[in-house]
Structure formats: C-alpha cells, structure tokens
N, C-alpha and C. Protein backbone atom coordinates (compact mmCIF):
# COMPACT_ATOMS: atom_id res chain seq x y z
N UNK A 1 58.65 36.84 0.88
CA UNK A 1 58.52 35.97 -0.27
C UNK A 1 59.61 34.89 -0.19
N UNK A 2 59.29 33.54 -0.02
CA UNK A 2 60.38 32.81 -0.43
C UNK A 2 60.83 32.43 -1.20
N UNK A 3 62.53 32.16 -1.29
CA UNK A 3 62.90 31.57 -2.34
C UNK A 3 63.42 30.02 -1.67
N UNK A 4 63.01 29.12 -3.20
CA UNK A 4 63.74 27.84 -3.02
C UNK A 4 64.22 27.25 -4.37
N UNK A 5 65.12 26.34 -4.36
CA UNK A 5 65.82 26.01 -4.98
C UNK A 5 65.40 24.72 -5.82
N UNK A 6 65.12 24.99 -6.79
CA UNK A 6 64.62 23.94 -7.80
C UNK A 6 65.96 22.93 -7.90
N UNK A 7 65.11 22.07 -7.49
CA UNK A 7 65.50 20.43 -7.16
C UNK A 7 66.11 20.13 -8.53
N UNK A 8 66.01 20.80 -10.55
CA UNK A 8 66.15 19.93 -11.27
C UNK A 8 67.41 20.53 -11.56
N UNK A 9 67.45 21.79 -11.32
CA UNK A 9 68.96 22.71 -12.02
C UNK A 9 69.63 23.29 -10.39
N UNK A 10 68.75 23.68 -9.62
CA UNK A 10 69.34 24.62 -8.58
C UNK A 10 69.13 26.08 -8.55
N UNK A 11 68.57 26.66 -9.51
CA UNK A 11 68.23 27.97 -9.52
C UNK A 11 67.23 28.40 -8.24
N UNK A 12 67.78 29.22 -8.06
CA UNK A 12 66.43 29.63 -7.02
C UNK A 12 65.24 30.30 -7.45
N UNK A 13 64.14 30.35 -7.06
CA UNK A 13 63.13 30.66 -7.71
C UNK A 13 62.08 31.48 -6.70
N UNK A 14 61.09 32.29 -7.04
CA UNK A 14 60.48 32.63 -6.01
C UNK A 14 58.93 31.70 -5.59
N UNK A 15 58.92 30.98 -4.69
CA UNK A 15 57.42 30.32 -4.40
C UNK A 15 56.24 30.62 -4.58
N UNK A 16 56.38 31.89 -4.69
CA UNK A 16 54.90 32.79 -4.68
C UNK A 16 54.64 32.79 -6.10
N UNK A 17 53.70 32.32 -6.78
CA UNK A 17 53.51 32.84 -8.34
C UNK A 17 54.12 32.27 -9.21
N UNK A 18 55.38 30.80 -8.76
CA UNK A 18 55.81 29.97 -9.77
C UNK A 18 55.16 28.67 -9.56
N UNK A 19 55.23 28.14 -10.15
CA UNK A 19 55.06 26.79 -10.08
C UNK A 19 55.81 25.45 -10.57
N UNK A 20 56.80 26.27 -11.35
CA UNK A 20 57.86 25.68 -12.54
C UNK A 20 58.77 26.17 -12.83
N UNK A 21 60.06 25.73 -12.81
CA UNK A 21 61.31 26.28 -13.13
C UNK A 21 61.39 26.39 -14.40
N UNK A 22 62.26 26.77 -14.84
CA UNK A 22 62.52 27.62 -16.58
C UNK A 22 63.19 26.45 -16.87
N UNK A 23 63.75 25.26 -16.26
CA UNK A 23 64.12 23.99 -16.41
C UNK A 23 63.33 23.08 -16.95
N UNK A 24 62.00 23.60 -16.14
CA UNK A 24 60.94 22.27 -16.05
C UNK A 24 60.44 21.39 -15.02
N UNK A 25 61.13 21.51 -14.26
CA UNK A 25 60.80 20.88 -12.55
C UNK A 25 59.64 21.65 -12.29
N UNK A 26 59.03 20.74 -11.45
CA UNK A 26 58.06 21.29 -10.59
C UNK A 26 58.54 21.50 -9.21
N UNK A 27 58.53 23.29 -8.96
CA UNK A 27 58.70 23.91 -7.78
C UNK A 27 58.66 23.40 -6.45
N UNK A 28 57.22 23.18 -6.21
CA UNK A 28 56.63 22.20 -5.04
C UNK A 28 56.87 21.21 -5.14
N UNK A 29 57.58 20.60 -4.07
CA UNK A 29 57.87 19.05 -3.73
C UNK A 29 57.34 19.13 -2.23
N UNK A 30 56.47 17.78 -2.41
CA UNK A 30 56.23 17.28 -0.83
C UNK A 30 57.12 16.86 -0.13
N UNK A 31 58.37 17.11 -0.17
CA UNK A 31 59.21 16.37 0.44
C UNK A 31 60.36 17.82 1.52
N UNK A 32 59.69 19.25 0.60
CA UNK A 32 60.04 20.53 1.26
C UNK A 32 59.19 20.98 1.85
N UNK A 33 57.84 20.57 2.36
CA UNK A 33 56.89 21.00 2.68
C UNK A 33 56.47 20.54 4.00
N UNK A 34 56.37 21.46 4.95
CA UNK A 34 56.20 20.98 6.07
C UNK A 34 54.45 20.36 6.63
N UNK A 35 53.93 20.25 5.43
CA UNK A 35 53.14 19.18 5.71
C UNK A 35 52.85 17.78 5.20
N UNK A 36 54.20 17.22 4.74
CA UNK A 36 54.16 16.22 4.23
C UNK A 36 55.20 15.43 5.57
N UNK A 37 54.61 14.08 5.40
CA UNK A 37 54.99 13.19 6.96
C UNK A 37 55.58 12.63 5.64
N UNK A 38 57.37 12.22 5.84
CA UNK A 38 57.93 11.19 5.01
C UNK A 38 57.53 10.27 5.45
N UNK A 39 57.75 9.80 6.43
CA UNK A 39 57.53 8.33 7.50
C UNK A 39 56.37 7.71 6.95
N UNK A 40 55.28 8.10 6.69
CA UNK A 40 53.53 7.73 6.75
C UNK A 40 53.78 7.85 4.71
N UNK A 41 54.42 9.01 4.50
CA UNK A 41 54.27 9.50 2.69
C UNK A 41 52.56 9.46 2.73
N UNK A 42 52.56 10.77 3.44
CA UNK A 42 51.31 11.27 3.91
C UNK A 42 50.87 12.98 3.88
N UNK A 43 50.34 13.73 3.41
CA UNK A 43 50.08 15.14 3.37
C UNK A 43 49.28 15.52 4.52
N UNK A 44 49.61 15.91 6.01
CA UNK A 44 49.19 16.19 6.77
C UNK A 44 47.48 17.06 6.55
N UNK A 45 48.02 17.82 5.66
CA UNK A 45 47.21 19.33 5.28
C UNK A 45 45.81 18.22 4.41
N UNK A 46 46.13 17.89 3.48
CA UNK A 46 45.18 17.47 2.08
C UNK A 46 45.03 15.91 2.78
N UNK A 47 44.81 15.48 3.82
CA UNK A 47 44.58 14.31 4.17
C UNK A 47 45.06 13.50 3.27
N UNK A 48 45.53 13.26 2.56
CA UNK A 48 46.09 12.48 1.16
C UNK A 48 47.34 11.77 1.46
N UNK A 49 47.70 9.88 0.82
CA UNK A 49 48.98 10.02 0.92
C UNK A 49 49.38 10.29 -0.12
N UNK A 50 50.68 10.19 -0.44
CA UNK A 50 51.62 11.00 -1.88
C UNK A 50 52.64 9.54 -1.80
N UNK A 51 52.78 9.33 -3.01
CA UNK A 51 53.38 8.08 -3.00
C UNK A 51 55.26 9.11 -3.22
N UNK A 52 56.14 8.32 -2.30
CA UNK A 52 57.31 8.66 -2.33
C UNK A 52 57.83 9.45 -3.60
N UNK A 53 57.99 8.95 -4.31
CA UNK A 53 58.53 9.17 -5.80
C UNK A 53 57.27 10.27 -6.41
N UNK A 54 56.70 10.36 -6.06
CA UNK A 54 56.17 11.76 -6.38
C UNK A 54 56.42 12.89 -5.50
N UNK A 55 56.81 12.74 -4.34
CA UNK A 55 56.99 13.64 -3.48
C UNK A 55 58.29 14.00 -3.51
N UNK A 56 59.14 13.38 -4.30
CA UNK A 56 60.42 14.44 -4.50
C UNK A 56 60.91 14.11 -6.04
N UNK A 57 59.76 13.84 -7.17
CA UNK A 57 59.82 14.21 -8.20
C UNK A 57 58.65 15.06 -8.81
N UNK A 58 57.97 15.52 -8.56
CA UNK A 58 56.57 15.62 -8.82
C UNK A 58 56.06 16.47 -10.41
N UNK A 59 55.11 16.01 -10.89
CA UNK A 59 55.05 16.16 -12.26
C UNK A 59 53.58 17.16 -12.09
N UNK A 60 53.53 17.86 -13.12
CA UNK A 60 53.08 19.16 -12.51
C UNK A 60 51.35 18.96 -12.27
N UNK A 61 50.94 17.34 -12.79
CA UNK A 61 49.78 16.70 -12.53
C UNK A 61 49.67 16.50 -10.87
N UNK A 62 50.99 16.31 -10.16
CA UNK A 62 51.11 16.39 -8.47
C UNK A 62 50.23 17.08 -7.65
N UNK A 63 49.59 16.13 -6.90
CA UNK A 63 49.11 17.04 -5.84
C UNK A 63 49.74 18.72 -5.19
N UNK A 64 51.44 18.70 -5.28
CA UNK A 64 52.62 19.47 -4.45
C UNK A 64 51.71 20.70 -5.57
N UNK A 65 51.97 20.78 -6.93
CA UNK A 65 52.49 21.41 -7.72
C UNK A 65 51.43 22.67 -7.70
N UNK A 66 50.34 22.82 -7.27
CA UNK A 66 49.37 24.06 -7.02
C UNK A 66 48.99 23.92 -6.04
N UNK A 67 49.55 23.31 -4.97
CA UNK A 67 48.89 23.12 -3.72
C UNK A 67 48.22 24.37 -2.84
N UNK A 68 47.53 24.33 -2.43
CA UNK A 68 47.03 26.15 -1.72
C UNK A 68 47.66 25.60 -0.51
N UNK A 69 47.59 25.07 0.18
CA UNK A 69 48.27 25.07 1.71
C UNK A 69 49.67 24.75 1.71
N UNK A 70 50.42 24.72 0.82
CA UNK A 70 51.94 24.39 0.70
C UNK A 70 52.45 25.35 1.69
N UNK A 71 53.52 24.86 1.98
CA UNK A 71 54.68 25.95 3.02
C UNK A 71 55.58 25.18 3.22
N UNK A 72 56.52 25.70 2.60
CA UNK A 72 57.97 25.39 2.33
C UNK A 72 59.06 25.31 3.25
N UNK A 73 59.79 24.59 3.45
CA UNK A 73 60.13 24.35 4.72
C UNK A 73 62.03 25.27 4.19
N UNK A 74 61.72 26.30 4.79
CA UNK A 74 63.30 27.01 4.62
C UNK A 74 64.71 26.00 4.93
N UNK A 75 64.30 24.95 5.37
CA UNK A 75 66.14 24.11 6.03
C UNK A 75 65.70 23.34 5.23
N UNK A 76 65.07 23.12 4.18
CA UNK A 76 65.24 21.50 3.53
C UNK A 76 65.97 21.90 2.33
N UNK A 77 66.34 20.75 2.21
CA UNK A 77 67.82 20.53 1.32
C UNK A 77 67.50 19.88 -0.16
C-alpha cells in the first residue's frame, strides 16, 4: 500500500481508498504520477493533456483525483 504525502499540509496518507486529505487537497496529482509527461502536460495513460496548474493543484473535479490507472511515483517530491 502506498503512502504519499499530501502536497497541502504534508501528512502522509494512504493511496489506496483516499482521495483527499483531512486538509482538503486532492491526493492525486499528475505531477506524482508516472504517467503524466510534464514536458508535453500530457497523461500518457488517459490520452488526455492536463493543463499544468491542474496537475500539481488539482481540484477534486481533476482528471488525477479518481483516476483508475494512477501510480504514484515513490521519488517524487
């Protein structure tokens, strides 16, 4: 199960079964996800692009935020 670290407070959280920090952030960011191309601000997986500013703010309307093919990239910061 992974954990990652919500981008709005820092808590860690578990990926599986959240979607939202007790903050309010949305969990999933395309920008931890190893199928998002920064370069292109492109979703490899969902053929989709993701406009920057959603991909490392994302509002829980986000493509990131229930994504089924998400996978979290353990070294991102």
């Amino acid at each position: 199960m992974a954990l990652v670290k919500c981008a709005g407070c820092g808590a860690e959280i578990h990926l599986v079964g959240q979607t939202q920090c007790g903050c309010g952030s949305v969990v999933r960011r395309c920008v931890d996800c190893s199928n998002y191309d920064a370069g292109q601000a492109y979703c490899k997986s969902l053929l989709t692009e993701v406009d920057p500013r959603e991909a490392v703010t994302p509002s829980v309307l986000s493509v990131s935020a229930s994504c089924p093919r998400y996978h979290y990239l353990s070294n991102a910061a």
